[in-house]
N, C-alpha and C. Protein backbone atom coordinates (compact mmCIF):
# COMPACT_ATOMS: atom_id res chain seq x y z
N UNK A 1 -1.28 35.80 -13.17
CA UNK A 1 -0.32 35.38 -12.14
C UNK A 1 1.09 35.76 -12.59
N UNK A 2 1.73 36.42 -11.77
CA UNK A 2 3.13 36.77 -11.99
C UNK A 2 4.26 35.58 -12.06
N UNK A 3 5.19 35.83 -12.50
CA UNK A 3 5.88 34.50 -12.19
C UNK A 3 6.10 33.96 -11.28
N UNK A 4 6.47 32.75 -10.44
CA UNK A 4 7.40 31.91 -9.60
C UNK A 4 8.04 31.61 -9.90
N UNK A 5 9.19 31.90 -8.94
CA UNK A 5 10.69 31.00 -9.50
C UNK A 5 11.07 30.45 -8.75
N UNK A 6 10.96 29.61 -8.80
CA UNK A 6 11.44 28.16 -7.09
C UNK A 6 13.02 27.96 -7.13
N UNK A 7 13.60 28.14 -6.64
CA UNK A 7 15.20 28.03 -6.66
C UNK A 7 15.92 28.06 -4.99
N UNK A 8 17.01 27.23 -5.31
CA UNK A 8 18.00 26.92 -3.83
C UNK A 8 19.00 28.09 -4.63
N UNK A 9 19.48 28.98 -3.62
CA UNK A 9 20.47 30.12 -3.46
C UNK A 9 21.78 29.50 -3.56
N UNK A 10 22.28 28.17 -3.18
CA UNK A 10 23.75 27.78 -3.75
C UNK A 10 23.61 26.88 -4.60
N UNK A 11 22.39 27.13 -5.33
CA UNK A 11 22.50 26.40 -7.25
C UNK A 11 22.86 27.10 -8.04
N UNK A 12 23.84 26.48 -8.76
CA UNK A 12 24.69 27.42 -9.50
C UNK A 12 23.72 27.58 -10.84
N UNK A 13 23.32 26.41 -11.14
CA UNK A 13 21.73 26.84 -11.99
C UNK A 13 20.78 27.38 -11.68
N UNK A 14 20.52 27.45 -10.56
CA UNK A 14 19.59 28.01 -10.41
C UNK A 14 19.97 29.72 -10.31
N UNK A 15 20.86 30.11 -9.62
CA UNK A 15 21.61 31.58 -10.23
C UNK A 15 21.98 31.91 -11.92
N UNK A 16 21.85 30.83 -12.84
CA UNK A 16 21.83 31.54 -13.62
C UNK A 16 20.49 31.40 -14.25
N UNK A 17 19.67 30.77 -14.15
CA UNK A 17 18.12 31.00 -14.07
C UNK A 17 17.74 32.24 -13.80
N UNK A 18 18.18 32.88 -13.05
CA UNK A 18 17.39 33.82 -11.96
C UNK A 18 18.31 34.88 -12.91
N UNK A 19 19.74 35.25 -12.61
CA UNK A 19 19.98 36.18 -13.84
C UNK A 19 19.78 36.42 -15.28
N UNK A 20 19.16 35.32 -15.78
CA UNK A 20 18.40 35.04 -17.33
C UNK A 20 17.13 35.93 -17.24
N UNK A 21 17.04 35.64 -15.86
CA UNK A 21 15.00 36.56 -15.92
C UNK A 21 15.18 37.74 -15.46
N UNK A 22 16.47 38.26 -14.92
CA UNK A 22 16.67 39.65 -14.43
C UNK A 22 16.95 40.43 -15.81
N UNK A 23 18.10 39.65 -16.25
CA UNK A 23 18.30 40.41 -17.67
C UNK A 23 17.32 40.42 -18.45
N UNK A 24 16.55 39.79 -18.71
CA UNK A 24 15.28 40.12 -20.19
C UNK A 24 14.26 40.90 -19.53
N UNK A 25 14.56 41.01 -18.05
CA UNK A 25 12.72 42.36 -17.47
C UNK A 25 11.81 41.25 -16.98
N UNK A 26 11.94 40.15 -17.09
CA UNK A 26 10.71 39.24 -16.36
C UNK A 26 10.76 39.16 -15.11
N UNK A 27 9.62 39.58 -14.45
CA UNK A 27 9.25 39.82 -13.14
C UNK A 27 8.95 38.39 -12.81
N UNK A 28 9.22 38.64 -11.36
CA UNK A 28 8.84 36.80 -10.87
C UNK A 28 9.01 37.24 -9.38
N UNK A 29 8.59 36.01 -8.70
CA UNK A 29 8.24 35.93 -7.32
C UNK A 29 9.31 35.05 -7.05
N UNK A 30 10.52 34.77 -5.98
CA UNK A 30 11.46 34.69 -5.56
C UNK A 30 11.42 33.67 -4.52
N UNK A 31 11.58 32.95 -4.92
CA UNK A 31 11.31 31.31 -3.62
C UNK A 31 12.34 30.54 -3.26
N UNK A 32 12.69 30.19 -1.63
CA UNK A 32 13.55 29.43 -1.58
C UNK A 32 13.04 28.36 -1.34
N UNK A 33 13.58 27.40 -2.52
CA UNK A 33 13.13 26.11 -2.64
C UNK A 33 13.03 25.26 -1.07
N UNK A 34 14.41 25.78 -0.71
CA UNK A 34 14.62 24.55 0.86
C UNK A 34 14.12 25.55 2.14
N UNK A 35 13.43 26.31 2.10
CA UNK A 35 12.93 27.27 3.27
C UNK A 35 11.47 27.35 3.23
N UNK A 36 10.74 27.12 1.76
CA UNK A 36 9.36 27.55 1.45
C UNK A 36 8.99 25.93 0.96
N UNK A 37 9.60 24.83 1.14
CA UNK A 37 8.75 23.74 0.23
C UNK A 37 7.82 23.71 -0.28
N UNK A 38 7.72 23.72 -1.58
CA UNK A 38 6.21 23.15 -2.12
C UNK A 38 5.22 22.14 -1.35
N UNK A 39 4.07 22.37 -1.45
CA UNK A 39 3.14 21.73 -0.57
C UNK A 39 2.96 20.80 -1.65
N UNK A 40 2.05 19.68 -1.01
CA UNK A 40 1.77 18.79 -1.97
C UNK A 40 0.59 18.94 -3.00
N UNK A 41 -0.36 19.92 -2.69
CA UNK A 41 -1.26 20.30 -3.70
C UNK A 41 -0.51 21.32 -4.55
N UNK A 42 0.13 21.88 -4.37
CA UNK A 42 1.21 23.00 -5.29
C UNK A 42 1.45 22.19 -6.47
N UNK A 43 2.84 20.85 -5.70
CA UNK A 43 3.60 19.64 -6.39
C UNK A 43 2.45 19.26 -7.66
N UNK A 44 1.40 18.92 -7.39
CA UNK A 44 0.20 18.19 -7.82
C UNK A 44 -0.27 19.13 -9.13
N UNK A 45 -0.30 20.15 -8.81
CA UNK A 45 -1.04 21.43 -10.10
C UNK A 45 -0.12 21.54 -10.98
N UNK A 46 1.48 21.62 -10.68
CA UNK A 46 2.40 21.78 -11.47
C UNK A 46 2.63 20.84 -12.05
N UNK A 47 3.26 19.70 -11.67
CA UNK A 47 2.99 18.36 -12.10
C UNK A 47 2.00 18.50 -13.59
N UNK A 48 0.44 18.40 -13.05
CA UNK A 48 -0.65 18.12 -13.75
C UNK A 48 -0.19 19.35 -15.67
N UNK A 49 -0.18 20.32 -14.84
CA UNK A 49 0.56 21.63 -16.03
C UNK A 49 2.00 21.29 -16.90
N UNK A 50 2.64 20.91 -16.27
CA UNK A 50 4.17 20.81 -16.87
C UNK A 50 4.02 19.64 -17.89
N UNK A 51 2.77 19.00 -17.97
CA UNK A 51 2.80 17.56 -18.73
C UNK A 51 3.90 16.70 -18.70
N UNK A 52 4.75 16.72 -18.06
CA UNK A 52 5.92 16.16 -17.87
C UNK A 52 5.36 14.58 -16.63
N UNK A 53 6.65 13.58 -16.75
CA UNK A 53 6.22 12.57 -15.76
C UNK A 53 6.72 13.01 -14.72
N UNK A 54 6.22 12.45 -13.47
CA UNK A 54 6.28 12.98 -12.24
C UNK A 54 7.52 12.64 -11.58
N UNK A 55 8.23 11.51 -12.46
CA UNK A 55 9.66 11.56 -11.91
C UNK A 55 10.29 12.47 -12.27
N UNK A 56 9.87 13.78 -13.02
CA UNK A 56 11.13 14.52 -13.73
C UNK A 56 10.81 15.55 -12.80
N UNK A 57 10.34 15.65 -11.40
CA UNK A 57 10.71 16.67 -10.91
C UNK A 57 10.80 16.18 -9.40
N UNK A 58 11.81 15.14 -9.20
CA UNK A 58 12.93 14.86 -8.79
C UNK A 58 14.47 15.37 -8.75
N UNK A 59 15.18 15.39 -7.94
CA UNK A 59 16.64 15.86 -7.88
C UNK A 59 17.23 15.04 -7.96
N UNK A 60 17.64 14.01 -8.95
CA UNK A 60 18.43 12.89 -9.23
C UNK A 60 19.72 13.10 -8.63
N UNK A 61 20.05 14.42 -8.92
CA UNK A 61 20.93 14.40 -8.59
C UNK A 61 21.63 14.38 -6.92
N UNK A 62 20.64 15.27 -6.73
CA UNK A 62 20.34 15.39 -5.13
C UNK A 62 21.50 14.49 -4.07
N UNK A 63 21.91 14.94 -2.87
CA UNK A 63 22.58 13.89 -1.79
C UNK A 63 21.39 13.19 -1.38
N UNK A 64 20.54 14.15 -1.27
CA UNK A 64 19.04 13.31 0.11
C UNK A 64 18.67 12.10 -1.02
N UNK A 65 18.37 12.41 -2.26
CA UNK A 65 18.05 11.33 -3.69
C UNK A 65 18.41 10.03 -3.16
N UNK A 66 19.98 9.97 -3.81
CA UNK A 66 20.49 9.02 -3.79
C UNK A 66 20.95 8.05 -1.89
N UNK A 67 20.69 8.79 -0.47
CA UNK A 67 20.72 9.02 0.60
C UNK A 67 19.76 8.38 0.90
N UNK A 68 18.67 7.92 0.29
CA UNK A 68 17.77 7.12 0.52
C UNK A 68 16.86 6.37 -0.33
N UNK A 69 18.28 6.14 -1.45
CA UNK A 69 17.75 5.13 -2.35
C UNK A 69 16.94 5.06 -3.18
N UNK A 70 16.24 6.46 -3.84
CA UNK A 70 14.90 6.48 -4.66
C UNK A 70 14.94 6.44 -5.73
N UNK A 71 16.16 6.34 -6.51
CA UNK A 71 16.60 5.40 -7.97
C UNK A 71 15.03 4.60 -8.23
N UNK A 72 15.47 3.29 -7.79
CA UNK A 72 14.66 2.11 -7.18
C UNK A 72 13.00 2.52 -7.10
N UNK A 73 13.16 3.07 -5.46
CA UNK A 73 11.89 2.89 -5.32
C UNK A 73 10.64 3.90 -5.55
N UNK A 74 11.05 5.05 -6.28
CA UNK A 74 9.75 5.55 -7.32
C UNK A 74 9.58 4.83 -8.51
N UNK A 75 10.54 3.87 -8.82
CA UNK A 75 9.07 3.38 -9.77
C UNK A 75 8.16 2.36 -9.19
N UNK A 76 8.24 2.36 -7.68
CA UNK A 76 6.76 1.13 -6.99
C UNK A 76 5.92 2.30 -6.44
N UNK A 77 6.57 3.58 -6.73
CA UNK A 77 5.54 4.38 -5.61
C UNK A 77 4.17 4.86 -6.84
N UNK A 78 3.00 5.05 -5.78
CA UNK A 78 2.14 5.59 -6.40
C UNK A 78 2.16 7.55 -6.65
N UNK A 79 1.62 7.84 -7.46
CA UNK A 79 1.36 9.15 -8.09
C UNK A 79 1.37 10.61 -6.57
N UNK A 80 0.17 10.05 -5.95
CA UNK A 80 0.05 9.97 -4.39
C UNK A 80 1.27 10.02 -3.23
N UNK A 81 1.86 8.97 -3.27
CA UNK A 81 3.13 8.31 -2.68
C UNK A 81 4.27 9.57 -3.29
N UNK A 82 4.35 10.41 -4.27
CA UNK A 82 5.56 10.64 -5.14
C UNK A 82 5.61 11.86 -4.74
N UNK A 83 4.79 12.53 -4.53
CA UNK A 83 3.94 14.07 -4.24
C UNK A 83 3.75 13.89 -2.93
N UNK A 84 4.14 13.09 -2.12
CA UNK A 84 3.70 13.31 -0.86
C UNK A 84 5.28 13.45 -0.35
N UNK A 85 5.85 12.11 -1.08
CA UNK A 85 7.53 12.01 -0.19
C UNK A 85 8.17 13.83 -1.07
N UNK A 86 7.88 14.35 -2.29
CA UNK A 86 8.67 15.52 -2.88
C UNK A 86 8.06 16.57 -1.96
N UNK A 87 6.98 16.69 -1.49
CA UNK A 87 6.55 18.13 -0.16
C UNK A 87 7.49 17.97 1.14
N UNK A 88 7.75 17.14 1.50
CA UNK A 88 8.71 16.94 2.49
C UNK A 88 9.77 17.52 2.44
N UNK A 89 10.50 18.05 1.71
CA UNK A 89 11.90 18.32 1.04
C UNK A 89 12.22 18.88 0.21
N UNK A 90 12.47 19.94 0.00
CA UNK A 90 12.66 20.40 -1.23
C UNK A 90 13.83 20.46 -1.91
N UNK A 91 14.84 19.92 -0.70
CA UNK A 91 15.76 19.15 -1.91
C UNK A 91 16.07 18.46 -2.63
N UNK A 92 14.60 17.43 -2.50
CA UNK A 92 14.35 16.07 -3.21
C UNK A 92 13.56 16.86 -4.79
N UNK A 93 12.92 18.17 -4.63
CA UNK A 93 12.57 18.33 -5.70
C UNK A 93 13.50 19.02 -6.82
N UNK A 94 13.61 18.85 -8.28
CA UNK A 94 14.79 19.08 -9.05
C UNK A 94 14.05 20.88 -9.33
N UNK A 95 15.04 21.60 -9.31
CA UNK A 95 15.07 23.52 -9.60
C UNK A 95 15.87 23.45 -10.36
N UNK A 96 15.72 24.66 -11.13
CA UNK A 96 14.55 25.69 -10.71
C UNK A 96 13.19 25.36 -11.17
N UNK A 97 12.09 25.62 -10.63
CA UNK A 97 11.15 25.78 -11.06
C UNK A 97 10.59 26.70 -11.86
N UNK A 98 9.69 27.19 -12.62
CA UNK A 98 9.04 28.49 -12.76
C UNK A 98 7.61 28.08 -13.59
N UNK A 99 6.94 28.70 -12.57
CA UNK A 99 5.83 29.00 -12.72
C UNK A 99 5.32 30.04 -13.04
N UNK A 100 3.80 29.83 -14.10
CA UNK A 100 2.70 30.78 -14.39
C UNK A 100 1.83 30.25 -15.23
N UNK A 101 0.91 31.27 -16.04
CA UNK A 101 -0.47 30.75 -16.04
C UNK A 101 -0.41 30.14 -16.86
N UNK A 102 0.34 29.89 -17.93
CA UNK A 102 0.47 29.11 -19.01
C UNK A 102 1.63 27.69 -19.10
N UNK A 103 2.40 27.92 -18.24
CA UNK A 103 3.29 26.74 -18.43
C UNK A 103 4.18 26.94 -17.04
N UNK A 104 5.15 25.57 -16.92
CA UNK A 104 6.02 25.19 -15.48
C UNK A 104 6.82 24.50 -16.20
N UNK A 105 7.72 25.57 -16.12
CA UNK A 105 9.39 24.87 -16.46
C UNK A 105 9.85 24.40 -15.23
N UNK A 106 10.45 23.15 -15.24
CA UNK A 106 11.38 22.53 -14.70
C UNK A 106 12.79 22.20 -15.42
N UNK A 107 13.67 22.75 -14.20
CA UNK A 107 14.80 22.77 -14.82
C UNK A 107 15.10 24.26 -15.53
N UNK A 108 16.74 24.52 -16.33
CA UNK A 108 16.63 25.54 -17.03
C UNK A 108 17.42 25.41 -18.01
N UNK A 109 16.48 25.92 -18.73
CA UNK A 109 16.60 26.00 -20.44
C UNK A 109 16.77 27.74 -20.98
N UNK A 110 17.73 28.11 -20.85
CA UNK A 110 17.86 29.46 -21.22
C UNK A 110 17.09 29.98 -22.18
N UNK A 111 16.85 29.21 -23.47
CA UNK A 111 15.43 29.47 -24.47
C UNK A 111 14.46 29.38 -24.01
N UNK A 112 13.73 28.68 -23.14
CA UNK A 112 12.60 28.22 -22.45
C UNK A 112 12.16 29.95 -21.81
N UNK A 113 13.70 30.40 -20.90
CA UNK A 113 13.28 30.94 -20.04
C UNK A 113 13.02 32.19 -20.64
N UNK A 114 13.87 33.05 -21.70
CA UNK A 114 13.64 33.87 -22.67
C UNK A 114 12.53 34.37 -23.80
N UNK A 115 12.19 32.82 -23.78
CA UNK A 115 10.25 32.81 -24.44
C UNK A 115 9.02 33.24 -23.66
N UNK A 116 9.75 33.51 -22.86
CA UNK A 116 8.16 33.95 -21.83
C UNK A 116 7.56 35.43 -22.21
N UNK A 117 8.56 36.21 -22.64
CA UNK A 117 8.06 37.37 -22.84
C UNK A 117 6.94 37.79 -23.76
């Protein structure tokens, strides 16, 4: 599987994500986070891969985030519940993403993204 790179076009991280993987030659597949949302079985595989908790791929920072209060109320939601409200929106989910067969970065880590090769 080639890469994915899940990213919103006026993230300023997420542009330099995307020029990190232009400059080192890593090929990737080009996604707009808020035009293509992740589905909720997508959310669910990555999730399961990234070993990470399922709040960390949230947009804390997000307007819609804090716009409807989900500080609070993901920690009553179920696993189910968390992955269902993050397919809805993909501004609720935190980018860049990147995906492939071995690992799903969330977020960007300029070392992270440079180790792939």
């Amino acid at each position: 599987m080639e890469n994915l790179f899940l990213q919103y076009p006026k993230c300023s991280t997420c542009r330099k994500a995307k020029k990190c993987l232009e400059e080192n030659g890593i090929k990737f597949i080009d996604r707009d986070i808020t035009m293509d949302n992740p589905t909720k079985d997508e959310l669910k595989k990555w999730y399961e891969k990234s070993g990470l908790e399922l709040k960390k791929f949230f947009n804390t920072s997000g307007v819609l985030y804090r716009e409807m209060g989900l500080k609070d109320k993901i920690k009553e939601m179920t696993e189910d519940e968390m992955l269902e409200l993050l397919s809805t929106d993909g501004k609720l989910v935190k980018r860049p993403i990147l995906v492939n067969d071995n690992k799903v970065l969330v977020g960007f880590k300029e070392d992270d993204y440079k180790n792939l090769k």
